[in-house]
N, C-alpha and C. Protein backbone atom coordinates (compact mmCIF):
# COMPACT_ATOMS: atom_id res chain seq x y z
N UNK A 1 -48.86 -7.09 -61.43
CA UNK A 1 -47.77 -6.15 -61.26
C UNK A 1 -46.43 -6.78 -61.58
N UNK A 2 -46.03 -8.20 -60.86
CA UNK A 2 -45.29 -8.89 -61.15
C UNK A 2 -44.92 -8.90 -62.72
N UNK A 3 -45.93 -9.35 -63.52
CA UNK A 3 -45.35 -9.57 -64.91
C UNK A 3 -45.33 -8.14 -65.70
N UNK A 4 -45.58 -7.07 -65.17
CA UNK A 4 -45.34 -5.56 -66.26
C UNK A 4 -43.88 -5.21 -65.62
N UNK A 5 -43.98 -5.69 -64.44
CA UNK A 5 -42.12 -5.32 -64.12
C UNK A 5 -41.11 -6.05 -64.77
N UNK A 6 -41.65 -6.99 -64.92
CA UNK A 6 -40.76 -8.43 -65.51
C UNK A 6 -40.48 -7.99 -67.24
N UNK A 7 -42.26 -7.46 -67.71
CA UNK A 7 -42.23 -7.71 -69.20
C UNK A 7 -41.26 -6.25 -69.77
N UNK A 8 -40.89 -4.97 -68.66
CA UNK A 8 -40.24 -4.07 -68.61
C UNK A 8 -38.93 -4.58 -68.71
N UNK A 9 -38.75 -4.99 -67.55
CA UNK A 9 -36.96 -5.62 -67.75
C UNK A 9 -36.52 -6.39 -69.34
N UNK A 10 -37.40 -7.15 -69.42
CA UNK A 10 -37.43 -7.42 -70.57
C UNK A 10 -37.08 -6.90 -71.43
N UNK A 11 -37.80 -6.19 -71.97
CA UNK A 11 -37.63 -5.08 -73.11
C UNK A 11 -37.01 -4.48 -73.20
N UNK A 12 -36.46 -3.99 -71.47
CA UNK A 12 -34.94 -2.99 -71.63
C UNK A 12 -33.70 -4.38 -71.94
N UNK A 13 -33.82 -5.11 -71.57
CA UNK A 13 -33.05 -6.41 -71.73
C UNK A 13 -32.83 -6.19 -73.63
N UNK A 14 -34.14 -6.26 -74.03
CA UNK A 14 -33.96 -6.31 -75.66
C UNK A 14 -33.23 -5.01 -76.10
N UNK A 15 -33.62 -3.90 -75.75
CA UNK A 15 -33.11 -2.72 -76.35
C UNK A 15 -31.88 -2.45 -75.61
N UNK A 16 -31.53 -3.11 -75.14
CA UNK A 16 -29.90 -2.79 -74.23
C UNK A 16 -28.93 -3.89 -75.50
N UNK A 17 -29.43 -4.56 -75.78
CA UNK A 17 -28.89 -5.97 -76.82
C UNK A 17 -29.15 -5.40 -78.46
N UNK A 18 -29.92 -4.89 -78.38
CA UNK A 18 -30.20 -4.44 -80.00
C UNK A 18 -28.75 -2.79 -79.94
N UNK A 19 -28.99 -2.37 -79.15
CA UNK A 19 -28.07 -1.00 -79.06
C UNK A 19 -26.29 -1.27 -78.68
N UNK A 20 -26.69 -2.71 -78.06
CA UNK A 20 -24.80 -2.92 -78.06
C UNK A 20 -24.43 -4.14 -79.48
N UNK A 21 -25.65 -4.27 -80.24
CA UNK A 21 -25.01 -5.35 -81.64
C UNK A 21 -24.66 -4.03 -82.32
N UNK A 22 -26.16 -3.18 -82.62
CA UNK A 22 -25.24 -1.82 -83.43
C UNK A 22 -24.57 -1.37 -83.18
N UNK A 23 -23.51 -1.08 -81.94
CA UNK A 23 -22.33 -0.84 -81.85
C UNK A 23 -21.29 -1.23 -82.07
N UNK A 24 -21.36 -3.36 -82.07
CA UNK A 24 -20.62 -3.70 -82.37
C UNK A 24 -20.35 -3.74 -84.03
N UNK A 25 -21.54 -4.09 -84.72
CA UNK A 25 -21.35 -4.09 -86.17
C UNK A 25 -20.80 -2.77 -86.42
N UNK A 26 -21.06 -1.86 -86.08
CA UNK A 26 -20.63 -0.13 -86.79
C UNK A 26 -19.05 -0.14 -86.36
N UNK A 27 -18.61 -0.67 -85.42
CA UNK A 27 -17.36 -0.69 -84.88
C UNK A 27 -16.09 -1.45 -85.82
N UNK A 28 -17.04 -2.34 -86.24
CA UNK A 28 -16.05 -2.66 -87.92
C UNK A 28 -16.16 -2.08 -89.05
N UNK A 29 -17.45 -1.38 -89.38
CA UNK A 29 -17.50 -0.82 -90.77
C UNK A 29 -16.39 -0.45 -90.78
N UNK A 30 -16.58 -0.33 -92.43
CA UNK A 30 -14.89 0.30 -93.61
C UNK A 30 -15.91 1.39 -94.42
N UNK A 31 -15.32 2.61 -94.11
CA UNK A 31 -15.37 3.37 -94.77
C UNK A 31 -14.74 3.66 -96.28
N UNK A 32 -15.24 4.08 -97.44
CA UNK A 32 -14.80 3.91 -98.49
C UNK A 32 -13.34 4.37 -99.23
N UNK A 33 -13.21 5.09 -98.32
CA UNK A 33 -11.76 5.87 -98.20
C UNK A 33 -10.69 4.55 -97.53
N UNK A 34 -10.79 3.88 -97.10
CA UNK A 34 -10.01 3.05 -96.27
C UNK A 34 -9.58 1.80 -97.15
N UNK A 35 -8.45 1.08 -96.85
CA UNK A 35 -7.87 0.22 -97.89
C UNK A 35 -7.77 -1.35 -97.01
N UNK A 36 -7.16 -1.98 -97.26
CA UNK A 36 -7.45 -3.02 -96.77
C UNK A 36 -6.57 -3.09 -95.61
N UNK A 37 -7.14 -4.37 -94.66
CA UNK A 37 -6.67 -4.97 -93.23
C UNK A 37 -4.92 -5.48 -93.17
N UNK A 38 -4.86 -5.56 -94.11
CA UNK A 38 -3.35 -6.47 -94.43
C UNK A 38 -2.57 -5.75 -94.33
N UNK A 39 -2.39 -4.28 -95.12
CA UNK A 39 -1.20 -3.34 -95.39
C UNK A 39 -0.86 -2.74 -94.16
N UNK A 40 0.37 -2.95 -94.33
CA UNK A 40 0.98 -1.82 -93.02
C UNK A 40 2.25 -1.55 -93.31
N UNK A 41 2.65 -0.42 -92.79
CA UNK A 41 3.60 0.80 -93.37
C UNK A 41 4.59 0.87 -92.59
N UNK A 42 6.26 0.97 -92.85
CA UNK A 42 7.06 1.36 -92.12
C UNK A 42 7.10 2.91 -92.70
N UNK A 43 7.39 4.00 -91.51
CA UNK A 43 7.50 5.16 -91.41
C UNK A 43 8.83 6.25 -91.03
N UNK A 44 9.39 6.75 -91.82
CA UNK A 44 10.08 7.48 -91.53
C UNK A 44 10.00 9.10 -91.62
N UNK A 45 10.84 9.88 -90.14
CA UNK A 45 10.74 10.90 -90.01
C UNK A 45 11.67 11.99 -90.75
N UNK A 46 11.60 13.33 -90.85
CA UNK A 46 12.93 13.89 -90.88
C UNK A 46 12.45 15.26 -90.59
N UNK A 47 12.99 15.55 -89.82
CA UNK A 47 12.59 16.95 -88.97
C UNK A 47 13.17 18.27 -89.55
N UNK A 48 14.70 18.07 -89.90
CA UNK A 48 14.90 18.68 -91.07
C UNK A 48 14.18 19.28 -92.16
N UNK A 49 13.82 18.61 -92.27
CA UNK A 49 13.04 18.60 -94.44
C UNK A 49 11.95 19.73 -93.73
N UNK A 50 11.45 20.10 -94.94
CA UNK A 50 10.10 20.42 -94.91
C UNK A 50 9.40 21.03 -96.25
N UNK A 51 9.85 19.86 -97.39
CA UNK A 51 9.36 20.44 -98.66
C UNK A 51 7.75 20.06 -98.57
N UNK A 52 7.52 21.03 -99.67
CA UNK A 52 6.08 21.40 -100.23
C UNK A 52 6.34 21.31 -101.03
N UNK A 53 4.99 21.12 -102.21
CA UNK A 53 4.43 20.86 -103.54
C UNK A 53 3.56 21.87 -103.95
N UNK A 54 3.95 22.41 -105.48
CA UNK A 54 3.01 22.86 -106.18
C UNK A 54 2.61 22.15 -107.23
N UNK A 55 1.17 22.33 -107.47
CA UNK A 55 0.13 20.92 -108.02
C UNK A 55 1.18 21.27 -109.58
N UNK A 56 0.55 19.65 -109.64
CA UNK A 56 0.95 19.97 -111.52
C UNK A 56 0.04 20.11 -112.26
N UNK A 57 0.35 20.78 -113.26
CA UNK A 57 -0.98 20.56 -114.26
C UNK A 57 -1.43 19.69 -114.09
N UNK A 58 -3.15 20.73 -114.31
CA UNK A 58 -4.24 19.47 -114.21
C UNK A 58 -4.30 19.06 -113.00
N UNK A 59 -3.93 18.71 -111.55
CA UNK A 59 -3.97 18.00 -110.84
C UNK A 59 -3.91 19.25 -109.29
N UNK A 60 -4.52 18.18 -108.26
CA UNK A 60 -4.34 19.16 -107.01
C UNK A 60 -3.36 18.42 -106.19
N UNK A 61 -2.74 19.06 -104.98
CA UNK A 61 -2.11 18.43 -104.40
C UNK A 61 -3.01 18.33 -102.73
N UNK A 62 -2.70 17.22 -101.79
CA UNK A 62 -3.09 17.29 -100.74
C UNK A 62 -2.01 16.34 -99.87
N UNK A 63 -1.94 17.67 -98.59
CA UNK A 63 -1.47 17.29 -97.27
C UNK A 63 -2.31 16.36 -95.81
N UNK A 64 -1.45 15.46 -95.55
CA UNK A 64 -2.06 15.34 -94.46
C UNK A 64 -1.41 14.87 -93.43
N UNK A 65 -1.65 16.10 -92.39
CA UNK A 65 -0.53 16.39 -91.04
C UNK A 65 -1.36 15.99 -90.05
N UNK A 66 -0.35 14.86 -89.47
CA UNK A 66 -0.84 13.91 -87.78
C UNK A 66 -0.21 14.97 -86.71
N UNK A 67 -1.50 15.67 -85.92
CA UNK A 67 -1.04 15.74 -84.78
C UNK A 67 -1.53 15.09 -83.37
N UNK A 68 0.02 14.80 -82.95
CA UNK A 68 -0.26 14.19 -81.44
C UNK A 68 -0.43 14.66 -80.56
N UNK A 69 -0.48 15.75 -80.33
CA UNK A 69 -0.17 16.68 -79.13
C UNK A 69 -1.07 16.56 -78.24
N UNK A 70 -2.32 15.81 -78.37
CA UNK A 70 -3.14 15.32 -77.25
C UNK A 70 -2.92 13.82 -77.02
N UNK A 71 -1.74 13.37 -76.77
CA UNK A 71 -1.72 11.78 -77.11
C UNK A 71 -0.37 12.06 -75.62
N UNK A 72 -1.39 11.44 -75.03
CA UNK A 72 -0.92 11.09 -73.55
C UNK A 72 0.13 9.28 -73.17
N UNK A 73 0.31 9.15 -74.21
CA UNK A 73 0.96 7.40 -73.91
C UNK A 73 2.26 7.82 -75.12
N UNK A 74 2.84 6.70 -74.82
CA UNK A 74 4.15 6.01 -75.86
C UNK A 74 3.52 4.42 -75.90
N UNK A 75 4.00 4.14 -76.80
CA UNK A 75 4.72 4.55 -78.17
C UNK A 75 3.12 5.73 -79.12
N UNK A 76 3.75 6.56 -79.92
CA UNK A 76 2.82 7.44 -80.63
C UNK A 76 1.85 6.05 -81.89
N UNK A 77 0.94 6.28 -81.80
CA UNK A 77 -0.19 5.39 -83.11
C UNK A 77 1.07 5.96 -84.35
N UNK A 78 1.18 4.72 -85.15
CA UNK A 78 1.59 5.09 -86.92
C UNK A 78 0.27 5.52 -87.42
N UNK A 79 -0.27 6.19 -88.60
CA UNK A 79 -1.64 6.35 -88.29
C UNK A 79 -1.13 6.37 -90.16
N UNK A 80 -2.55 5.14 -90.92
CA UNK A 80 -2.45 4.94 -92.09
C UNK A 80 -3.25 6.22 -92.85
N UNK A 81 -3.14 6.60 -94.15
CA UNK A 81 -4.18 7.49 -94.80
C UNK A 81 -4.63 6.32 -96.06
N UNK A 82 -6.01 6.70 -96.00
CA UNK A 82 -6.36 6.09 -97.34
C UNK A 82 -6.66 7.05 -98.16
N UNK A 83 -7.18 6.70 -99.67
CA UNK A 83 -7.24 7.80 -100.66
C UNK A 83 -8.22 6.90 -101.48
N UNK A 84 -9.81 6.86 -101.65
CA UNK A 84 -10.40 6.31 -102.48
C UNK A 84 -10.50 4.59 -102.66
N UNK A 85 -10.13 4.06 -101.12
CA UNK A 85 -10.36 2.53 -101.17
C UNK A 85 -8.68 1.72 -100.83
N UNK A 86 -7.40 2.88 -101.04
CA UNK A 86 -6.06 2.31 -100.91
C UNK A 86 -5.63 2.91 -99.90
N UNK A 87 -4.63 2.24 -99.26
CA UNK A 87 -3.93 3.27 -98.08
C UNK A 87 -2.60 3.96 -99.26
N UNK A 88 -2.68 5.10 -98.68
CA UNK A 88 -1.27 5.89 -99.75
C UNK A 88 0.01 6.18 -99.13
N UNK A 89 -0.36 6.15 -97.97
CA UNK A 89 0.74 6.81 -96.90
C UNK A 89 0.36 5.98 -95.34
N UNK A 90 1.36 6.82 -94.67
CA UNK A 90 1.36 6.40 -93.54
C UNK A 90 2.35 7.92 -92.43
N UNK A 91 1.45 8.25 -91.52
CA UNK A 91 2.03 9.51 -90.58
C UNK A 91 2.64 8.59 -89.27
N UNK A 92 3.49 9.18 -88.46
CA UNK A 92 4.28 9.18 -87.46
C UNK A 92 4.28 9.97 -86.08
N UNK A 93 3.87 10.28 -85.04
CA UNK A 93 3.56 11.75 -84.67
C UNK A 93 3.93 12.41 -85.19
N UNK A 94 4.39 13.73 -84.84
CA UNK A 94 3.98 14.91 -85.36
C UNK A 94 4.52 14.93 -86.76
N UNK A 95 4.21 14.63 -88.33
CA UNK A 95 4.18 14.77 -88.83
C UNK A 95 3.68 14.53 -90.06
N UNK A 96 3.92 15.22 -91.26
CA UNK A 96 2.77 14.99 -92.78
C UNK A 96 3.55 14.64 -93.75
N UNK A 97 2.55 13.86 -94.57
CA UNK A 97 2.83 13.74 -96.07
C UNK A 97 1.62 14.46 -97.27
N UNK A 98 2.63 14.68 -98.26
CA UNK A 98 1.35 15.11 -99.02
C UNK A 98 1.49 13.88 -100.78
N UNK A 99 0.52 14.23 -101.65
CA UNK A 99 0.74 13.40 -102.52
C UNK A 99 -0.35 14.15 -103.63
N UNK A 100 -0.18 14.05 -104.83
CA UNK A 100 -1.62 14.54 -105.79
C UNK A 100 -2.20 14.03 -105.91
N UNK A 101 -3.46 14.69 -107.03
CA UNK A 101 -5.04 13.75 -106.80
C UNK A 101 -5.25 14.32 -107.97
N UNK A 102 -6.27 13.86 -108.72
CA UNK A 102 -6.77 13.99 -109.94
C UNK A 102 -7.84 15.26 -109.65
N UNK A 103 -9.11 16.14 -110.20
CA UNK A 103 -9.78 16.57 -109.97
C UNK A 103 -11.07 16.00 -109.71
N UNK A 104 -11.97 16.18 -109.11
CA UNK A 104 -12.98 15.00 -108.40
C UNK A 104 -13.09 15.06 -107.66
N UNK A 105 -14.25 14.39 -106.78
CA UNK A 105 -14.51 14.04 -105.61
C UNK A 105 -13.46 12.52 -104.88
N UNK A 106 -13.07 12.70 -103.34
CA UNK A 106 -11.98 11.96 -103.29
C UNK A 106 -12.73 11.14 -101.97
N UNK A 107 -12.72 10.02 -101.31
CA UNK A 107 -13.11 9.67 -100.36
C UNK A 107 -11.61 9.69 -98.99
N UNK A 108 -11.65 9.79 -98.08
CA UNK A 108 -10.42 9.83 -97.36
C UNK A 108 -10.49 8.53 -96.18
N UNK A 109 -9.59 8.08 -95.35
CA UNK A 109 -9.84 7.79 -94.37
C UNK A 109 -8.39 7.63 -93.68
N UNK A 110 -8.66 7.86 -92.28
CA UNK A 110 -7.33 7.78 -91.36
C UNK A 110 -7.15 6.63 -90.50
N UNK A 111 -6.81 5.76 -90.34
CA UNK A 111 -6.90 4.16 -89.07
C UNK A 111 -5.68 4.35 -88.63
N UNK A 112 -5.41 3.94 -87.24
CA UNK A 112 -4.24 3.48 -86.43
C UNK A 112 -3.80 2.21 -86.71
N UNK A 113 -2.69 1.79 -87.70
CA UNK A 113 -1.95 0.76 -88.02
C UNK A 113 -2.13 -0.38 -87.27
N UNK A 114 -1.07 0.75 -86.52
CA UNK A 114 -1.57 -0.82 -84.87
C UNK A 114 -0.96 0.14 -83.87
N UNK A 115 -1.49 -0.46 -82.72
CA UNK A 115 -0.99 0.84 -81.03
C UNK A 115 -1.80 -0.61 -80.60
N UNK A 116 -1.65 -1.28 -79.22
CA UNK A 116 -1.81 -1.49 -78.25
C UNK A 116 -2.74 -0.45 -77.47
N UNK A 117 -3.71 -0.89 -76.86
CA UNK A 117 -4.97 -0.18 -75.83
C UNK A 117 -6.13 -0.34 -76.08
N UNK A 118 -6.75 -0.30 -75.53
CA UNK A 118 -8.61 -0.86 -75.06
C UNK A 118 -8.61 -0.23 -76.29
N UNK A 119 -10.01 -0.43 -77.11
CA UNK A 119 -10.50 -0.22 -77.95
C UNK A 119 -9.27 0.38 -79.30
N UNK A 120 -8.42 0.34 -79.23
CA UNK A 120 -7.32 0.83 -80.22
C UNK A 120 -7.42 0.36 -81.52
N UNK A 121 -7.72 -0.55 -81.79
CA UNK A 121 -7.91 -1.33 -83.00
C UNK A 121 -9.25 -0.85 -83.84
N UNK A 122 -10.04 0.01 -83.20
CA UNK A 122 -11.37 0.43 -83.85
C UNK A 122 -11.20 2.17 -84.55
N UNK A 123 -10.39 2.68 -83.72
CA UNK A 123 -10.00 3.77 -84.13
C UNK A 123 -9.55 4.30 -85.60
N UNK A 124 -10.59 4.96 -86.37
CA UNK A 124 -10.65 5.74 -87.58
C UNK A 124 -11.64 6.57 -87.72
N UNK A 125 -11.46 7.35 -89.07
CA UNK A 125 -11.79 8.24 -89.14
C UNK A 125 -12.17 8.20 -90.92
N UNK A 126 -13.30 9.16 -91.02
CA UNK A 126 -13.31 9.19 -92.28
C UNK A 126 -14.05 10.75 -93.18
N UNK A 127 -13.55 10.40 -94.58
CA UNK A 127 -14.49 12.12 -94.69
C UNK A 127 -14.35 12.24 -96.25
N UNK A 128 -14.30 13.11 -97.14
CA UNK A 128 -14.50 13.04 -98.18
C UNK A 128 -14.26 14.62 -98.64
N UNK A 129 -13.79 14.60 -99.68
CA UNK A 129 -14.08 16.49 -100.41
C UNK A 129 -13.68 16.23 -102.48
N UNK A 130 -13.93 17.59 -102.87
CA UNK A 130 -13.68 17.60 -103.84
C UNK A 130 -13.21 18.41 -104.16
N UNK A 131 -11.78 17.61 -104.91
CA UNK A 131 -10.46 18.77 -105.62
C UNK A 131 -10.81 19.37 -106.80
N UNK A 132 -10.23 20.71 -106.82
CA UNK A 132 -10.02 21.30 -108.30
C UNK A 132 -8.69 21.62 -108.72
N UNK A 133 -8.23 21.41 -109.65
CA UNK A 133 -7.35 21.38 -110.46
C UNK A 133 -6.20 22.75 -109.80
N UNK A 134 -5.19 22.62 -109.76
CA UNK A 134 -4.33 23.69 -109.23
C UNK A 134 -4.48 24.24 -107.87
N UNK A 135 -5.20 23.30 -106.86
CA UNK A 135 -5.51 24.03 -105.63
C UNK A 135 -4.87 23.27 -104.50
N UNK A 136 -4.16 23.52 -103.38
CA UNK A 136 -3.75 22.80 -102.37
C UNK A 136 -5.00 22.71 -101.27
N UNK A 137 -4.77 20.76 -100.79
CA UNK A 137 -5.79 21.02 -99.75
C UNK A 137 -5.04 20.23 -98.48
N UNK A 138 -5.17 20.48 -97.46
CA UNK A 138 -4.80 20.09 -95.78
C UNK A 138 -5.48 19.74 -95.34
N UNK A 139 -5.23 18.58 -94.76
CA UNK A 139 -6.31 17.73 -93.47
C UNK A 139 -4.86 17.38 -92.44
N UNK A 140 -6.14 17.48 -90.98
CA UNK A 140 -5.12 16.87 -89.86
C UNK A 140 -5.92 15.76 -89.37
N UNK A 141 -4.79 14.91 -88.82
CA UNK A 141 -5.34 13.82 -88.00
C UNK A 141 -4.62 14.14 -86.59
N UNK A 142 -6.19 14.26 -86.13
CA UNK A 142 -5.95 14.37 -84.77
C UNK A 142 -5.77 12.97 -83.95
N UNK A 143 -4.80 13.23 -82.99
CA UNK A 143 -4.70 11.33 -82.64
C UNK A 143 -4.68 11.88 -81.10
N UNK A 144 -5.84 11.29 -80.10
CA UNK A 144 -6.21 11.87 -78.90
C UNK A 144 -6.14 10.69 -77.90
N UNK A 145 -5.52 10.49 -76.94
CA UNK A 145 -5.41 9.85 -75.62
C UNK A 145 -5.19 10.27 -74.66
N UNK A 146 -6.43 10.59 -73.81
CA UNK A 146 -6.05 11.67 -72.94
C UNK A 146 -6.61 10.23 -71.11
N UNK A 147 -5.24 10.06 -70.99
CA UNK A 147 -5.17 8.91 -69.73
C UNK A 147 -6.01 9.02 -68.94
N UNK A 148 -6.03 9.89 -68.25
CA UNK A 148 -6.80 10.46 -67.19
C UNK A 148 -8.47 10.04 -67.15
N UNK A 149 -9.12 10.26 -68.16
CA UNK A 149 -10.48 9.88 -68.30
C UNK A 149 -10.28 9.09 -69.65
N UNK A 150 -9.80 7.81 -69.87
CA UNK A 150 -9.36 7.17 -71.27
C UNK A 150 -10.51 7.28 -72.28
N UNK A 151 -10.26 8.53 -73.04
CA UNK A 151 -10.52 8.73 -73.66
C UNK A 151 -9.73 8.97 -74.69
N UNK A 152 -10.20 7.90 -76.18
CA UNK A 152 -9.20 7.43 -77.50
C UNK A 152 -9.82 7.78 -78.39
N UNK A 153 -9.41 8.76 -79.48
CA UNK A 153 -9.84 8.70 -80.60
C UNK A 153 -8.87 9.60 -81.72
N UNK A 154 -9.78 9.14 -83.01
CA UNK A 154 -8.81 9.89 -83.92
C UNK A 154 -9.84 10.60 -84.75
N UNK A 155 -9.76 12.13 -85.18
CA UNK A 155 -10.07 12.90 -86.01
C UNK A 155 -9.60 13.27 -86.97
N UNK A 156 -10.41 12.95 -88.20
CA UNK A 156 -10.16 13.23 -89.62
C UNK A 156 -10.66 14.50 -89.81
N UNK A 157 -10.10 15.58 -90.26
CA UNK A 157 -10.56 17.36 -90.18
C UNK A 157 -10.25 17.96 -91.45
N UNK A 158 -10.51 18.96 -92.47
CA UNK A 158 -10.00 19.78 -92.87
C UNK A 158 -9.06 20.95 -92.23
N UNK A 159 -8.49 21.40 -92.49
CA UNK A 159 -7.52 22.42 -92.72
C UNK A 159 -7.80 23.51 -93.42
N UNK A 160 -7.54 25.40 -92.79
CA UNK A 160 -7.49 25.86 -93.89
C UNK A 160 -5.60 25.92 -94.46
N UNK A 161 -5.70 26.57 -95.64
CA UNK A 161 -4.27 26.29 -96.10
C UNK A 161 -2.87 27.26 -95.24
N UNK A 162 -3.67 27.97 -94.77
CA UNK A 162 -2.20 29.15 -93.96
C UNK A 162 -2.07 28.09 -92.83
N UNK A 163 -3.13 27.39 -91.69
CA UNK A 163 -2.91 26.55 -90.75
C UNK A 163 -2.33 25.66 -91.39
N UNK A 164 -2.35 24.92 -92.16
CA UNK A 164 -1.81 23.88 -92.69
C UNK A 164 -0.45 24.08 -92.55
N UNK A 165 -0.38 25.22 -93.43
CA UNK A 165 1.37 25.19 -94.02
C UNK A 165 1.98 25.29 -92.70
N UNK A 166 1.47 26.13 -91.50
CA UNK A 166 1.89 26.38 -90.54
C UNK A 166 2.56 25.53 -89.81
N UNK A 167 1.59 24.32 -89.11
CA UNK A 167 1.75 23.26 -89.03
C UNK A 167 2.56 22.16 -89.73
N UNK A 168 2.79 22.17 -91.10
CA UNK A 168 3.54 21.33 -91.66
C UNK A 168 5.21 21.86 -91.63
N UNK A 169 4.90 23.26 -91.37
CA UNK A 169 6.50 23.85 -90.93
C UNK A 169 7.09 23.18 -89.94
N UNK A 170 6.00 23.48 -88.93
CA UNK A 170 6.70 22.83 -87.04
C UNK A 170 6.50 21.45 -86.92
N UNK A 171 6.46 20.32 -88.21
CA UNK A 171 6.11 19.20 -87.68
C UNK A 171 7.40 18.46 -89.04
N UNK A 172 7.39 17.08 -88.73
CA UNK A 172 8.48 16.58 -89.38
C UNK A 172 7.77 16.05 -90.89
N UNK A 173 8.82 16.33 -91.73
CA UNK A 173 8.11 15.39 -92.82
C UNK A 173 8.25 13.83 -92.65
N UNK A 174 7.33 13.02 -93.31
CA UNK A 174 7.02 11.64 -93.10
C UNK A 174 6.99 10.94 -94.40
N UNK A 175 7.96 9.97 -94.56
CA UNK A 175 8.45 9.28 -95.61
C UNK A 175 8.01 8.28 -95.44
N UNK A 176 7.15 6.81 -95.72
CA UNK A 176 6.47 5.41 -96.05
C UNK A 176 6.39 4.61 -96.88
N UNK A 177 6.62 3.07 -96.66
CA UNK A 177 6.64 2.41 -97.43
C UNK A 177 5.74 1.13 -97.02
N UNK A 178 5.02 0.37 -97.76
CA UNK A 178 4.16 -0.91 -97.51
C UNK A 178 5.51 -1.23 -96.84
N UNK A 179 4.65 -2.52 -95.83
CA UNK A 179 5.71 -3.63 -95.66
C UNK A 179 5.69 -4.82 -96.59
């Protein structure tokens, strides 16, 4: 009896260790949308502004609006966008940038620059779609800290385009540059 209790613990011993390495390895993957560890972005707001883009020939345009509004702490996450392996931008709370894209399939991804907090540094998001030529597309990043039961994360989403614009009305535009 002794050793089936023992050879039990065991095994949960192994599968408790095999289920927290795959967490840890998955906890670094890079999604293909995402650009490298090094870059980071100073960000500026302007609450004012709120231009939009119509695509140019040949080409689509895409938005992508950070909202905080479930983000229970200060200072707000800078929150990077990638576009196909580069970061392109960089959001601020509440607000978007947009930029064009060729027609194609595009890979995306969203990471928190840098923020301070338990697990903060793991936080992204990722997703993918495909543009056609003359069409606007919207994604939000949801950026979530809700204190109370610390719970952190960030959501990479589509948009349809009336929410979008909506949203990009009541939120600030966001201007970035590498450092």
């Amino acid at each position: 009896m002794k050793a089936t209790v023992a050879s039990l613990f065991f095994s949960s011993f192994l599968l408790a260790s095999t289920a927290f390495a795959q967490n840890a390895s998955t906890s670094t993957a890079v999604a293909s949308g995402c650009g490298t560890v090094d870059i980071k972005f100073d960000v500026k707001t302007e609450k004012s502004q709120h231009p939009a883009a119509q695509p140019e020939p040949g080409k689509a345009v895409i938005y992508f609006v950070e909202d905080d509004t479930q983000f229970q702490s200060r200072p707000l996450p800078i929150t990077r966008i990638g576009l196909d392996g580069t970061w392109v931008g960089a959001n601020h709370g509440n607000s978007y940038f947009y930029l064009t894209v060729k027609p194609g399939e595009h890979h995306l991804c969203a990471n928190w620059q840098s923020f301070v907090g338990f697990g903060a540094h793991h936080q992204s998001a990722a997703g993918h779609f495909t543009a056609e030529a003359g069409q606007s597309y919207y994604f939000t990043v949801k950026n979530t800290w809700l204190r109370e039961v610390m719970i952190m994360k960030i959501a990479l989403e589509p948009l349809d385009s009336d929410e979008g614009q909506l949203l990009a009305s009541r939120f600030a535009f966001s201007s970035s540059h590498a450092k």
